[in-house]
N, C-alpha and C. Protein backbone atom coordinates (compact mmCIF):
# COMPACT_ATOMS: atom_id res chain seq x y z
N UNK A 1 149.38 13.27 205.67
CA UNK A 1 149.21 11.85 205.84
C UNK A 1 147.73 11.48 205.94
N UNK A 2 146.81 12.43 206.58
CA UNK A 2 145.65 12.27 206.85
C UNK A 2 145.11 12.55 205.71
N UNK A 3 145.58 13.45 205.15
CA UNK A 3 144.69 13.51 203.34
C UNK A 3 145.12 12.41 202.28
N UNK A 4 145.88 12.00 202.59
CA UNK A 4 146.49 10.38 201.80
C UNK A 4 145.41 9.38 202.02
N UNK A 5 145.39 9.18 203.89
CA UNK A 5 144.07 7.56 204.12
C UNK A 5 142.90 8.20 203.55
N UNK A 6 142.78 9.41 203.90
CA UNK A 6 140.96 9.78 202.84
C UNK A 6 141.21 9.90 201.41
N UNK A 7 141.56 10.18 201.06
CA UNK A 7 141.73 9.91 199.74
C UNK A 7 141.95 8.21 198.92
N UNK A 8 142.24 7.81 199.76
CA UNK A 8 142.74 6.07 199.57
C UNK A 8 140.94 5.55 199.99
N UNK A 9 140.27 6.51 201.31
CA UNK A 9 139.21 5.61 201.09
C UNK A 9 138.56 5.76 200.20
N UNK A 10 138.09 7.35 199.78
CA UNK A 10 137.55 7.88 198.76
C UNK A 10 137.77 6.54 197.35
N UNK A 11 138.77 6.65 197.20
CA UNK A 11 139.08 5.49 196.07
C UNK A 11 138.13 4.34 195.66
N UNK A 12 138.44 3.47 197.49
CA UNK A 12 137.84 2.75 197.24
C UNK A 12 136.21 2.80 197.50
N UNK A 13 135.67 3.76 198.06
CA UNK A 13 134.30 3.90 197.65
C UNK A 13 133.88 3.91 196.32
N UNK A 14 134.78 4.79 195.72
CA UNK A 14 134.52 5.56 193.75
C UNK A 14 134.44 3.73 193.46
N UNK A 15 135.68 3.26 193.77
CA UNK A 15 135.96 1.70 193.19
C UNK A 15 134.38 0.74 193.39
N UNK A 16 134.03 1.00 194.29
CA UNK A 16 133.04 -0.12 194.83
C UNK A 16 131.83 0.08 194.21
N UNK A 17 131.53 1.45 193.94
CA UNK A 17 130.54 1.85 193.38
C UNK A 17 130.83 1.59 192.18
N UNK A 18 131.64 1.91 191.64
CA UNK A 18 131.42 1.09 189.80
C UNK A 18 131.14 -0.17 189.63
N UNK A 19 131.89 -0.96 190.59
CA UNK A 19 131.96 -2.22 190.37
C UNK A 19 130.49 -2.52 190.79
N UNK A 20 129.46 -1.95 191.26
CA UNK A 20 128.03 -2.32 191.81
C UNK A 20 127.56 -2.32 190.28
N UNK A 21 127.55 -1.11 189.88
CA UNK A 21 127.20 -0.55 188.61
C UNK A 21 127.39 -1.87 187.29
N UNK A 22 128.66 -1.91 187.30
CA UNK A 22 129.12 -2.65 186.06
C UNK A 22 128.58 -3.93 186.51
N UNK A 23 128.19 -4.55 187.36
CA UNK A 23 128.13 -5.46 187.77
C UNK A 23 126.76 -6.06 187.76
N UNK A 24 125.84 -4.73 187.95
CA UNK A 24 124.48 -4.81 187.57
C UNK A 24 124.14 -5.04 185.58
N UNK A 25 125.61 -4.62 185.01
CA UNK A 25 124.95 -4.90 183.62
C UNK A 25 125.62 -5.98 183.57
N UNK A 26 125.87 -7.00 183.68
CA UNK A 26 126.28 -8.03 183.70
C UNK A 26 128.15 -7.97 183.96
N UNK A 27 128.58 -7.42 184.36
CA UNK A 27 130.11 -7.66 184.51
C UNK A 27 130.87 -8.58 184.93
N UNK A 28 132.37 -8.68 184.89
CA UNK A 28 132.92 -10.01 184.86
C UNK A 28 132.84 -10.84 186.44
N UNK A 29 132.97 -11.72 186.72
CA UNK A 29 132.92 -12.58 188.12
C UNK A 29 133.41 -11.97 189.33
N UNK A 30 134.49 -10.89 188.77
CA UNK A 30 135.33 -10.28 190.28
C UNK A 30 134.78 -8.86 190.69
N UNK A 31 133.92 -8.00 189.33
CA UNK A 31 133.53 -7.19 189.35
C UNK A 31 131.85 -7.26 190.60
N UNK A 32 131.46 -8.69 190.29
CA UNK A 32 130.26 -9.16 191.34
C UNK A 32 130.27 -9.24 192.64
N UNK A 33 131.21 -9.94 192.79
CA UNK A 33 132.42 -10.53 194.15
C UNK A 33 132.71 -8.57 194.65
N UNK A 34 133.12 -8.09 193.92
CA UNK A 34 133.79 -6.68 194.62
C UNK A 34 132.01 -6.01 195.08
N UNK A 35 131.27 -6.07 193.86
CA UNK A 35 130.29 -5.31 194.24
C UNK A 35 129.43 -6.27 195.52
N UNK A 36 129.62 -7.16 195.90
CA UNK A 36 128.88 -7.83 197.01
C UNK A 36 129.59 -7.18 198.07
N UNK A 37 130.36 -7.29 198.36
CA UNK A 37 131.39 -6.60 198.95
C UNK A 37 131.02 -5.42 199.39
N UNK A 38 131.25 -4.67 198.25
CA UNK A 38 130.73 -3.15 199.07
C UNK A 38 128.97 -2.97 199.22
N UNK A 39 128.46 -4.25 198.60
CA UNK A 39 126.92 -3.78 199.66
C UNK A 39 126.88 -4.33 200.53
N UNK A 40 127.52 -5.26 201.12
CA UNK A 40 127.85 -5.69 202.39
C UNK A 40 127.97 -4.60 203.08
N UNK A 41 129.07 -4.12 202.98
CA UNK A 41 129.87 -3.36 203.95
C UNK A 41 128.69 -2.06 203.88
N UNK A 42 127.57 -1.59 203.09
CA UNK A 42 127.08 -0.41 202.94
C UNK A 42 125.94 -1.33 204.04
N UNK A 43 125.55 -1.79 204.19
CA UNK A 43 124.36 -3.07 204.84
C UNK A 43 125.02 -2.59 206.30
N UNK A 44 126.23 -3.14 206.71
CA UNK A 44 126.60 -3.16 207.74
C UNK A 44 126.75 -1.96 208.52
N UNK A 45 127.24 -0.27 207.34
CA UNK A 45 126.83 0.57 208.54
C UNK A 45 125.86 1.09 208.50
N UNK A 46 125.77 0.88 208.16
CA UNK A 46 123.48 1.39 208.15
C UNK A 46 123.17 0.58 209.38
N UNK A 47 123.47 -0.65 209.83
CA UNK A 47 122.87 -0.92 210.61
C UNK A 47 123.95 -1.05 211.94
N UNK A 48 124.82 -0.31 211.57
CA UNK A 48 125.87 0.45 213.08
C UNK A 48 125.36 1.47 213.04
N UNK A 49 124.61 2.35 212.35
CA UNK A 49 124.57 3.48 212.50
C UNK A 49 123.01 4.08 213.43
N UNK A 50 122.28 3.06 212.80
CA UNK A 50 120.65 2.85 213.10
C UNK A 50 121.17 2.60 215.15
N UNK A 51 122.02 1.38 215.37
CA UNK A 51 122.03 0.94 216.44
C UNK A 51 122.89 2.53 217.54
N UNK A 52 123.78 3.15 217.06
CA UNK A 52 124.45 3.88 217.11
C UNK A 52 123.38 5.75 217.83
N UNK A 53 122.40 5.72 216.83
CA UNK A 53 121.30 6.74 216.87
C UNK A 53 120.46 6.29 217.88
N UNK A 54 120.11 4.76 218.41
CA UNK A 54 119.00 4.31 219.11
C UNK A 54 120.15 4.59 220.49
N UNK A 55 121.39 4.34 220.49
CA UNK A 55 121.95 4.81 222.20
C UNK A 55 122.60 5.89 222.42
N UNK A 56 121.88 6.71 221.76
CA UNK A 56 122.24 8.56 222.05
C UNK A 56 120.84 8.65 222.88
N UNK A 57 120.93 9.24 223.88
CA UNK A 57 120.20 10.10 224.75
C UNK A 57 119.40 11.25 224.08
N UNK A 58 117.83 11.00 224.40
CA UNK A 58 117.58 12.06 223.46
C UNK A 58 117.30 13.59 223.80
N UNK A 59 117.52 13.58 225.39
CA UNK A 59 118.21 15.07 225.61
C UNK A 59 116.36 15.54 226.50
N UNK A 60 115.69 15.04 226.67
CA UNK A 60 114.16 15.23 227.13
C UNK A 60 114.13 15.80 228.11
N UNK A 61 115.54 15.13 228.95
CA UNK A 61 115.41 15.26 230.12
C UNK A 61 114.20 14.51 231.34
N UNK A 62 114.02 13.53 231.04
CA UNK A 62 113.20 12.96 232.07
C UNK A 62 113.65 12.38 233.28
């Protein structure tokens, strides 16, 4: 079951990424819309992830 949802996300990563692609050579209106989409969502954990790294402890010990 657990190799089913990764694989389903996998998908839609492969998916999002074309649609960036095709979308950069001019592709159709939904292909734009999808690729906004997934740079959104690539925008957003980059900057969960940045915030995520800044409240880990960095172990110094002070």
């Amino acid at each position: 079951m657990i190799a089913l949802v990764l694989l389903g996300i996998l998908a839609l990563v492969v998916g999002g990424c074309v649609c960036v692609v095709w979308a950069e050579r001019g592709g159709p209106r939904w292909a734009r819309a999808v690729a906004a989409v997934t740079l959104g969502a690539g925008e957003l954990l980059r900057h969960f992830g940045k915030n995520r790294s800044q409240d880990q402890p960095t172990g110094d010990g002070d």
